[in-house]
N, C-alpha and C. Protein backbone atom coordinates (compact mmCIF):
# COMPACT_ATOMS: atom_id res chain seq x y z
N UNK A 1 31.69 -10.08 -5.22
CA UNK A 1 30.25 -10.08 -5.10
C UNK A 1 29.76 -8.66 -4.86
N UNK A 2 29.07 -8.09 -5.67
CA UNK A 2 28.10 -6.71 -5.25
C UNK A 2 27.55 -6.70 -3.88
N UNK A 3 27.13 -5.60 -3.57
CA UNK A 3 26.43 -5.32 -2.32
C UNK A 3 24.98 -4.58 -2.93
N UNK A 4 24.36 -5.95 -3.52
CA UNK A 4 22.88 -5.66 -4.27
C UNK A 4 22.10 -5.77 -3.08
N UNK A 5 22.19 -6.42 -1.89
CA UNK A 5 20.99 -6.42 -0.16
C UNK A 5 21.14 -5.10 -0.21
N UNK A 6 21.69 -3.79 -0.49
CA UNK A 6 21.39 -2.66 0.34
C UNK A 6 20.82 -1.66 -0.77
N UNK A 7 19.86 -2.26 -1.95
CA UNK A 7 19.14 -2.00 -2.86
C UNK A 7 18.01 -1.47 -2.54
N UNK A 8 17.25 -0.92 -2.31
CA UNK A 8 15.70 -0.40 -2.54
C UNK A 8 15.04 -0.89 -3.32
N UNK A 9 14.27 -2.13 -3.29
CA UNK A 9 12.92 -2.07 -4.48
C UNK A 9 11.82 -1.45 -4.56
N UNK A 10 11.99 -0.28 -5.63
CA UNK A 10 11.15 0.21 -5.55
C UNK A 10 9.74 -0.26 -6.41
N UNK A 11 9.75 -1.24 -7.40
CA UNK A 11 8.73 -1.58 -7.65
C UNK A 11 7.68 -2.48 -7.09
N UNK A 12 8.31 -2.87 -5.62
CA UNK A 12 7.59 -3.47 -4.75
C UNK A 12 6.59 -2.47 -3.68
N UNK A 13 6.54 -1.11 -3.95
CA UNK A 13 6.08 -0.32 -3.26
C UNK A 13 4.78 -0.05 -4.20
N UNK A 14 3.67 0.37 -3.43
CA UNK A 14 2.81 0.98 -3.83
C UNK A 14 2.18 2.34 -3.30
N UNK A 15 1.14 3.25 -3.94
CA UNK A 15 0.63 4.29 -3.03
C UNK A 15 -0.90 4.28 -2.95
N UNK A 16 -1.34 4.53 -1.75
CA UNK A 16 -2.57 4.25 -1.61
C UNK A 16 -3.34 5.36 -0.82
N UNK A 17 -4.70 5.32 -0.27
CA UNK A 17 -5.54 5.93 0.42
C UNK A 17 -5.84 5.43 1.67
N UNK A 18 -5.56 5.73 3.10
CA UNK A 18 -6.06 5.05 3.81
C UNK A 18 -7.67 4.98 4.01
N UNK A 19 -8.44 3.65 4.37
CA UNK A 19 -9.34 3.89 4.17
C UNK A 19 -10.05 3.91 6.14
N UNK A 20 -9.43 2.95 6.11
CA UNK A 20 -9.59 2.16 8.10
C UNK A 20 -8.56 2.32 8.88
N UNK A 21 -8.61 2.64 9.83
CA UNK A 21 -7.55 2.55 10.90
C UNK A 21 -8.06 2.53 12.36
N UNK A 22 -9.02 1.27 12.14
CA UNK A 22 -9.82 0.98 13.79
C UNK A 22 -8.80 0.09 14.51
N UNK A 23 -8.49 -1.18 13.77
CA UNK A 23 -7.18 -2.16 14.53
C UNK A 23 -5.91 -1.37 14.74
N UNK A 24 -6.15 -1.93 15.76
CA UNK A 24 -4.10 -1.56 16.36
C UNK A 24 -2.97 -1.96 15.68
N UNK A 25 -2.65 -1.14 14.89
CA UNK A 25 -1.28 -1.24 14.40
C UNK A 25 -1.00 -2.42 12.90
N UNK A 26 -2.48 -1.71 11.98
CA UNK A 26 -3.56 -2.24 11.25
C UNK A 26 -4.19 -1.15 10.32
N UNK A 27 -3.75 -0.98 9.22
CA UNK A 27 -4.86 0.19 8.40
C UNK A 27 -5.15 -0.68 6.94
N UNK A 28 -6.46 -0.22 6.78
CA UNK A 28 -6.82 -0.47 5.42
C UNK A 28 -6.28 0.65 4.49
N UNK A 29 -5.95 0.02 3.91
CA UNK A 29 -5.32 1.19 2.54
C UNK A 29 -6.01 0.93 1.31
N UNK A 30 -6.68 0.93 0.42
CA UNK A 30 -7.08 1.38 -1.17
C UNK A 30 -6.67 1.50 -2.44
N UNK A 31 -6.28 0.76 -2.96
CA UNK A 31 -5.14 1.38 -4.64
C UNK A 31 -5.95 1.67 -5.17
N UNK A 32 -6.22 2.31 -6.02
CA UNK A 32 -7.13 2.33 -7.33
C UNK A 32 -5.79 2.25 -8.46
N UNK A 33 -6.26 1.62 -9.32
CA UNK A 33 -5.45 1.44 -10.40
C UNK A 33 -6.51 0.85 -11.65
N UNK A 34 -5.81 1.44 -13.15
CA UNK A 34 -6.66 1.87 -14.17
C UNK A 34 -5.21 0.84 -15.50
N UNK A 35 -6.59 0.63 -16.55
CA UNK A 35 -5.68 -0.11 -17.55
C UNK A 35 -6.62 0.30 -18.65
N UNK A 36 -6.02 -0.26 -19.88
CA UNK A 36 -6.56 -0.04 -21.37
C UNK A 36 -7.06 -1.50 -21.64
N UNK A 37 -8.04 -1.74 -21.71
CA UNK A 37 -8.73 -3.34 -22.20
C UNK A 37 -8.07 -3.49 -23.79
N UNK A 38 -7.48 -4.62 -23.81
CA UNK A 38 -6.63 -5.09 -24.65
C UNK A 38 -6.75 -5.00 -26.32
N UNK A 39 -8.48 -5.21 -26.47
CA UNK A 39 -9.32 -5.58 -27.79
C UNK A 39 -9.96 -4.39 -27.67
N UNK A 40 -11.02 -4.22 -26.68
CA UNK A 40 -11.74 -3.05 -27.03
C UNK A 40 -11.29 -1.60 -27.00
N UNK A 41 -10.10 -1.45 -25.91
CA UNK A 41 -9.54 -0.15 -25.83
C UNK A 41 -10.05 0.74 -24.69
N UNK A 42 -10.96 0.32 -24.24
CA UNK A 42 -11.80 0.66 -22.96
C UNK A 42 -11.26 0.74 -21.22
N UNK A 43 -11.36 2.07 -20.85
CA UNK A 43 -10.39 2.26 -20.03
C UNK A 43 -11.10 1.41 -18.44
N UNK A 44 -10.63 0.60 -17.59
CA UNK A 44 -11.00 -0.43 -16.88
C UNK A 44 -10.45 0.13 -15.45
N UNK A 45 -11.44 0.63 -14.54
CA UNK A 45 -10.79 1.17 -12.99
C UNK A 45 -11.02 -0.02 -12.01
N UNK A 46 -10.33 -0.02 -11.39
CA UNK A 46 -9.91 -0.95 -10.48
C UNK A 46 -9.79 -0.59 -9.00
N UNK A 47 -10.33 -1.10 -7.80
CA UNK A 47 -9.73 -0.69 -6.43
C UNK A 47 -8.92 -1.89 -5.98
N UNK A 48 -8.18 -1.94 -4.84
CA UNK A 48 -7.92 -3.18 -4.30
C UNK A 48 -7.59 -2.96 -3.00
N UNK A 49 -7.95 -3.15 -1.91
CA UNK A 49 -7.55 -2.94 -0.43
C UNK A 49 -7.22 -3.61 0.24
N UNK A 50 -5.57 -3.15 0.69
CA UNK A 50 -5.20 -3.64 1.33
C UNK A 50 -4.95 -3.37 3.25
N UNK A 51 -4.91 -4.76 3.67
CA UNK A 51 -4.59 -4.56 4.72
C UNK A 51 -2.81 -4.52 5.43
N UNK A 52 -2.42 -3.49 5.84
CA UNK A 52 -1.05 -2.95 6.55
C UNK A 52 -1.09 -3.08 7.32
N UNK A 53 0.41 -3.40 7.93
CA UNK A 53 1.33 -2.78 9.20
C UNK A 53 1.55 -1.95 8.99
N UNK A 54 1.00 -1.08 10.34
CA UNK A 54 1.36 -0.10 10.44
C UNK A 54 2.32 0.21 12.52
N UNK A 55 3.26 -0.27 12.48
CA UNK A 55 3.98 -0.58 14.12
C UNK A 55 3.68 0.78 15.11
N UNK A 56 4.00 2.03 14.68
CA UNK A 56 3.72 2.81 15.50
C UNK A 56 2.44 3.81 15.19
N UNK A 57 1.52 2.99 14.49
CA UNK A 57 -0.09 3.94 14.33
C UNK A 57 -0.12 5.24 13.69
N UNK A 58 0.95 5.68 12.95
CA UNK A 58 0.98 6.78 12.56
C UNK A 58 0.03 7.57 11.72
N UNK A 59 -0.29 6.31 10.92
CA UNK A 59 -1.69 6.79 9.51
C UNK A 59 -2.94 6.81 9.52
N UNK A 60 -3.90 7.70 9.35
CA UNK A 60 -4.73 8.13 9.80
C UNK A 60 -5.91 7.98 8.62
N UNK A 61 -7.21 7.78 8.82
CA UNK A 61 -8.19 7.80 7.73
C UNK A 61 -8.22 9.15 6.96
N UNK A 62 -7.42 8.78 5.51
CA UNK A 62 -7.66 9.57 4.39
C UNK A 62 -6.33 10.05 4.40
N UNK A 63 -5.15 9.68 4.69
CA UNK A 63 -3.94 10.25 4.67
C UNK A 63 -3.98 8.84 2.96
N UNK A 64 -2.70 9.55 2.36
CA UNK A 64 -1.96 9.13 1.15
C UNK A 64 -0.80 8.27 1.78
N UNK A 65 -0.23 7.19 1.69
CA UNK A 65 0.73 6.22 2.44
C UNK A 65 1.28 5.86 1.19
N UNK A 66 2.03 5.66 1.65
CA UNK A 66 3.68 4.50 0.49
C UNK A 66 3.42 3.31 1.32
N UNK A 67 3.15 1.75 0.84
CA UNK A 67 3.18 0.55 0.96
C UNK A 67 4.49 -0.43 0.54
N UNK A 68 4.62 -1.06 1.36
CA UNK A 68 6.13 -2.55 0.54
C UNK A 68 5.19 -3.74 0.88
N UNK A 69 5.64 -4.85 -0.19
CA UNK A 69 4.96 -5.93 0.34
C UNK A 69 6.65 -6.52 1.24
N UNK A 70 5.64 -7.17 2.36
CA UNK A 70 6.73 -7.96 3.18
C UNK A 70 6.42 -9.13 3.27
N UNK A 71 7.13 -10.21 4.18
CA UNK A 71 6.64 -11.75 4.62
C UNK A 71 5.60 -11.61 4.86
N UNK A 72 4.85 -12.38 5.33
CA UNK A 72 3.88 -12.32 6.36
C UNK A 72 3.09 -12.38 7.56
N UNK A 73 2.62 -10.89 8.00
CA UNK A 73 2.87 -10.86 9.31
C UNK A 73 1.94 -11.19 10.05
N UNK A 74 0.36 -11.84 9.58
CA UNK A 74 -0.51 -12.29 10.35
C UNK A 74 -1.07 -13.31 8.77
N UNK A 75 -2.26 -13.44 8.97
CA UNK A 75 -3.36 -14.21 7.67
C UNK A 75 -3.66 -13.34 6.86
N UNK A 76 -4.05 -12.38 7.07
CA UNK A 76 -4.19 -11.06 6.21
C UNK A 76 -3.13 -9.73 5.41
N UNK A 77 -2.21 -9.88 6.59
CA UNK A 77 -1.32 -8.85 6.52
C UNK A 77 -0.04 -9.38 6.00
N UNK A 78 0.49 -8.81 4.63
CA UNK A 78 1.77 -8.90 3.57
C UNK A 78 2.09 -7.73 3.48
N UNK A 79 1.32 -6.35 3.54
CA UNK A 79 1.68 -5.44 3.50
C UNK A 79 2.15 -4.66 4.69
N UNK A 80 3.31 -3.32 4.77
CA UNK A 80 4.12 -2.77 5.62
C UNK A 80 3.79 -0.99 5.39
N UNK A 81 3.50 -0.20 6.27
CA UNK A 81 3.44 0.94 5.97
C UNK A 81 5.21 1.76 5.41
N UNK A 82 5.60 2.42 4.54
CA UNK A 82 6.78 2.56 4.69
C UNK A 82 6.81 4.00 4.91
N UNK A 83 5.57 5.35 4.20
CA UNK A 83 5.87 6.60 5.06
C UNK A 83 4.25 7.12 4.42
N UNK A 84 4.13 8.28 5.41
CA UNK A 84 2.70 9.08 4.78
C UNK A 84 3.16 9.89 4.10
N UNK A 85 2.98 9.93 2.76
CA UNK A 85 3.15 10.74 1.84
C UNK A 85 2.19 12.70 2.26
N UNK A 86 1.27 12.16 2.47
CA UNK A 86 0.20 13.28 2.55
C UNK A 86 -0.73 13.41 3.73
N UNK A 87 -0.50 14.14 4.85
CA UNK A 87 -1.67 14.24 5.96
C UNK A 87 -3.14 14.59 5.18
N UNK A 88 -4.62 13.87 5.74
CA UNK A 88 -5.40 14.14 5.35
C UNK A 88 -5.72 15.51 6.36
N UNK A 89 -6.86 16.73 6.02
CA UNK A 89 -6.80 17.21 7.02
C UNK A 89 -8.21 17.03 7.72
């Protein structure tokens, strides 16, 4: 049997914007993400915000974050902070 559990998925990660970080151990994060409309060709922007764990408060409004989706850890929260890519300043 492989030892595929000590894999990284990385296509379960996303990168985002923080947008909120008033709740404790709790940030809103932001995707924007963009597509080509299928028929017309028309380029289609998108936001979507999510709400994170974040355990030790590290991320700050307007920092760049790496996201995983996880179980779920309240009604709202599927998402996990995994690192800040970018301090805002």
């Amino acid at each position: 049997m492989s030892n595929v559990e000590n894999v990284e998925n990385k296509s379960g990660t996303l990168m985002g914007k923080v947008v909120s970080d008033n709740r404790q151990q709790t940030l809103k994060v932001k995707v924007s993400w963009s597509r080509r409309h299928e028929r017309y060709g028309k380029v289609i922007k998108k936001d979507t915000t999510f709400h994170v764990h974040d355990p030790e408060s590290v991320g700050k409004v307007g920092d760049l974050v790496e996201i995983k989706q996880v179980r779920p850890i309240s009604k709202t929260k599927t998402w996990q902070l995994v690192q800040v890519i970018e301090k805002a300043e």
